[in-house]
C-alpha atoms as a PDB file:
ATOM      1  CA  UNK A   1      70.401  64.839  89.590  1.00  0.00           C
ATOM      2  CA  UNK A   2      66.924  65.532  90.647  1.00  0.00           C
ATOM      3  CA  UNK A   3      64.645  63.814  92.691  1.00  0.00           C
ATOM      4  CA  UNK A   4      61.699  62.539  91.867  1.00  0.00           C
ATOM      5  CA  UNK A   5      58.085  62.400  93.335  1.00  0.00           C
ATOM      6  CA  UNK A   6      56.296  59.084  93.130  1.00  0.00           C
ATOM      7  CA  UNK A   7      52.128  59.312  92.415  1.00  0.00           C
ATOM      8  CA  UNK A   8      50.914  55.523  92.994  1.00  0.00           C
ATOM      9  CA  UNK A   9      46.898  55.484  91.056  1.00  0.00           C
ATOM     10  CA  UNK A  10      45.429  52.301  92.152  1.00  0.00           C
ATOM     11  CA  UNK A  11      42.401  52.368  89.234  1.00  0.00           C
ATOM     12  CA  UNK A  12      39.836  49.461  88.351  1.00  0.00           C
ATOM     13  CA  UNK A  13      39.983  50.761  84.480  1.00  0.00           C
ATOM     14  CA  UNK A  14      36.801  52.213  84.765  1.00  0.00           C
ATOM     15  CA  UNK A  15      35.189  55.987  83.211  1.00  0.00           C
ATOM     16  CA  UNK A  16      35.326  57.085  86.838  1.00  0.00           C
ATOM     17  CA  UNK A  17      38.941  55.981  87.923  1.00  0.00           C
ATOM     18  CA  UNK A  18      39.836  57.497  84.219  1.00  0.00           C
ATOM     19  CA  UNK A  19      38.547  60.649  85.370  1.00  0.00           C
ATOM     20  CA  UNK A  20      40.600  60.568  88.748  1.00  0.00           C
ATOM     21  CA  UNK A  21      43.969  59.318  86.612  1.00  0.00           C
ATOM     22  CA  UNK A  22      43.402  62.513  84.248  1.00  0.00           C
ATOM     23  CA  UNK A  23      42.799  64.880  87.034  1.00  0.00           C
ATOM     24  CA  UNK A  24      46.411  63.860  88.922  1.00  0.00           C
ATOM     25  CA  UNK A  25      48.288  63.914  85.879  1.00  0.00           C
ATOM     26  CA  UNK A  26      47.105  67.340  85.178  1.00  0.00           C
ATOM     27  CA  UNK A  27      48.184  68.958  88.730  1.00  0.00           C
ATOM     28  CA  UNK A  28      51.397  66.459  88.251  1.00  0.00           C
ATOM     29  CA  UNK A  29      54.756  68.205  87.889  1.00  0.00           C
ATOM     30  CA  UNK A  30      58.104  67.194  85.797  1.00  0.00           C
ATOM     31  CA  UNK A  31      59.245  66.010  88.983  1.00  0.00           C
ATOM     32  CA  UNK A  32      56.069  63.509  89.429  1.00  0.00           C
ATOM     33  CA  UNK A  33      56.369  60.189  88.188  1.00  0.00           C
ATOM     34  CA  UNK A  34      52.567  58.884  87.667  1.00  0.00           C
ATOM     35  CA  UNK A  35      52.158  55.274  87.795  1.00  0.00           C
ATOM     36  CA  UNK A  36      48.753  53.573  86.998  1.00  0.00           C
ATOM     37  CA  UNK A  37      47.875  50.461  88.415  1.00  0.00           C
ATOM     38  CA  UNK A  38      44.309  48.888  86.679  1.00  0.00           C
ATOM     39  CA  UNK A  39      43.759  46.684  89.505  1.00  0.00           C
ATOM     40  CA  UNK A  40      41.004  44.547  87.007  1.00  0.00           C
ATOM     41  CA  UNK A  41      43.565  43.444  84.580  1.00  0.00           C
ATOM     42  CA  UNK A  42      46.790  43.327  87.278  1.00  0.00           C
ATOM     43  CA  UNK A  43      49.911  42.827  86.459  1.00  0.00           C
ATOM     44  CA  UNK A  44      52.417  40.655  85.082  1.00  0.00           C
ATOM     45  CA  UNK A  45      54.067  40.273  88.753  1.00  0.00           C
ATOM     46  CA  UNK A  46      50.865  40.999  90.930  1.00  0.00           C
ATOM     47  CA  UNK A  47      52.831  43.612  91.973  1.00  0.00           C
ATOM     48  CA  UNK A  48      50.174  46.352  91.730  1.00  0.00           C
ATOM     49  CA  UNK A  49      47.520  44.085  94.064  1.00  0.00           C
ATOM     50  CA  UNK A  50      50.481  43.124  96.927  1.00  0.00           C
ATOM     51  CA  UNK A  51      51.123  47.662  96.785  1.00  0.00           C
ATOM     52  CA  UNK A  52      47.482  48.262  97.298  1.00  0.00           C
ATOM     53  CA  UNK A  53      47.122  45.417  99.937  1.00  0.00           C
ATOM     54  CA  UNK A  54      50.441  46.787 101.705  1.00  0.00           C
ATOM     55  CA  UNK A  55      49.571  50.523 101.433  1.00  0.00           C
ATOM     56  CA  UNK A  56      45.443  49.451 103.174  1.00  0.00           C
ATOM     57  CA  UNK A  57      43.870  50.238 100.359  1.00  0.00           C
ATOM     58  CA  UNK A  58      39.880  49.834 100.751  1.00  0.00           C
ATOM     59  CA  UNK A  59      38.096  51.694  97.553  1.00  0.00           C
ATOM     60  CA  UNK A  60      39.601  52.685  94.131  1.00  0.00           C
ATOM     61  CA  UNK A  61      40.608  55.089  92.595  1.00  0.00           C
ATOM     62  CA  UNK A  62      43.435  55.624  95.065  1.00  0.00           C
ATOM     63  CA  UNK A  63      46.255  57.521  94.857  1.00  0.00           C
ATOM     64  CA  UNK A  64      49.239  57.287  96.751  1.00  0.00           C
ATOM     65  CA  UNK A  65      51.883  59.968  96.890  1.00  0.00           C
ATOM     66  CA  UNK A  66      55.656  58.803  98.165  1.00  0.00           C
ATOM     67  CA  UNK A  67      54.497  55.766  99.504  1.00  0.00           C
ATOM     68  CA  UNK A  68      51.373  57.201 101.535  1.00  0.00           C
ATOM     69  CA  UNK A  69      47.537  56.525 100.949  1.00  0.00           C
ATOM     70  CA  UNK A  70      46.407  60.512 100.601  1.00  0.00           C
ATOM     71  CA  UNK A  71      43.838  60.718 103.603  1.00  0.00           C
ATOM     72  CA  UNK A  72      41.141  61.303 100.874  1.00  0.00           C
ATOM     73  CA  UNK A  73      41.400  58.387  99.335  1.00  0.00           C
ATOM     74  CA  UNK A  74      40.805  56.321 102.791  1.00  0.00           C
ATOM     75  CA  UNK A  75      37.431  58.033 102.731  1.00  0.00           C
ATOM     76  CA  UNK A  76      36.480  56.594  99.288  1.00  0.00           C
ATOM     77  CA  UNK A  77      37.084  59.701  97.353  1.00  0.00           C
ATOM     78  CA  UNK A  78      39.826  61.883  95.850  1.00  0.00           C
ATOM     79  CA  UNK A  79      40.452  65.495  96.854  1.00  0.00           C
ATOM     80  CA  UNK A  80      42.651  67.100  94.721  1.00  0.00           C
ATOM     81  CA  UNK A  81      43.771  69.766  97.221  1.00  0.00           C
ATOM     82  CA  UNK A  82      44.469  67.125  99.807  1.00  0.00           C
ATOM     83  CA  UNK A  83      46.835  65.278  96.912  1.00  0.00           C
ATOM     84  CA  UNK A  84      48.603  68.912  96.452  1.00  0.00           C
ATOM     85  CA  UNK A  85      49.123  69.182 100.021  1.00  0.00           C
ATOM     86  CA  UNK A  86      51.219  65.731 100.167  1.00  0.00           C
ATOM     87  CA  UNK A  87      53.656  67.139  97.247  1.00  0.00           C
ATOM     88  CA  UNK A  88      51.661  66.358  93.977  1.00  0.00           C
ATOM     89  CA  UNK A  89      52.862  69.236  91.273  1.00  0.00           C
ATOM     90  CA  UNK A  90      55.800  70.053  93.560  1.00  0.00           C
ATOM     91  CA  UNK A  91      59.079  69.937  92.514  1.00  0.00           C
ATOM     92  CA  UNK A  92      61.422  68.517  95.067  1.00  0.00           C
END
């Protein structure tokens, strides 16, 4: 059985946060399981606003890889290199 590597994207559904979604499942691997929160419409169990509270998120997009806020994205931007350094397109 293998393991697989969760990608958190904490969006607000906008052309921007599209952009960042598309560029993280592009680097993602078949072990990366990309989840997409749109933090504008929530969810059916607020789940996706208690995760981004819980994981300190300030600005969206965010990603989080394995339960971890990528550095970048505590800076108010993404860095896709940063993202690939924390496991994203790596296979377990």
């Amino acid at each position: 059985m293998s393991q697989v590597r969760t990608i958190e994207v904490f969006t607000a559904g906008c052309l921007v946060c599209e952009e960042t979604v598309k560029q993280v499942r592009e680097a993602a691997c078949s072990s990366c399981e990309v989840i997409v929160y749109d933090l504008n419409k929530g969810c059916e169990t607020n789940e996706c606003r208690d995760k981004a509270k819980q994981y300190g998120i300030k600005s969206i997009p965010a990603v989080v890889i394995d339960g971890q806020l990528a550095s970048c994205c505590e800076k108010q931007c993404i860095n896709i290199q940063t993202l690939k350094e924390l496991g994203l397109g790596q296979s377990l």
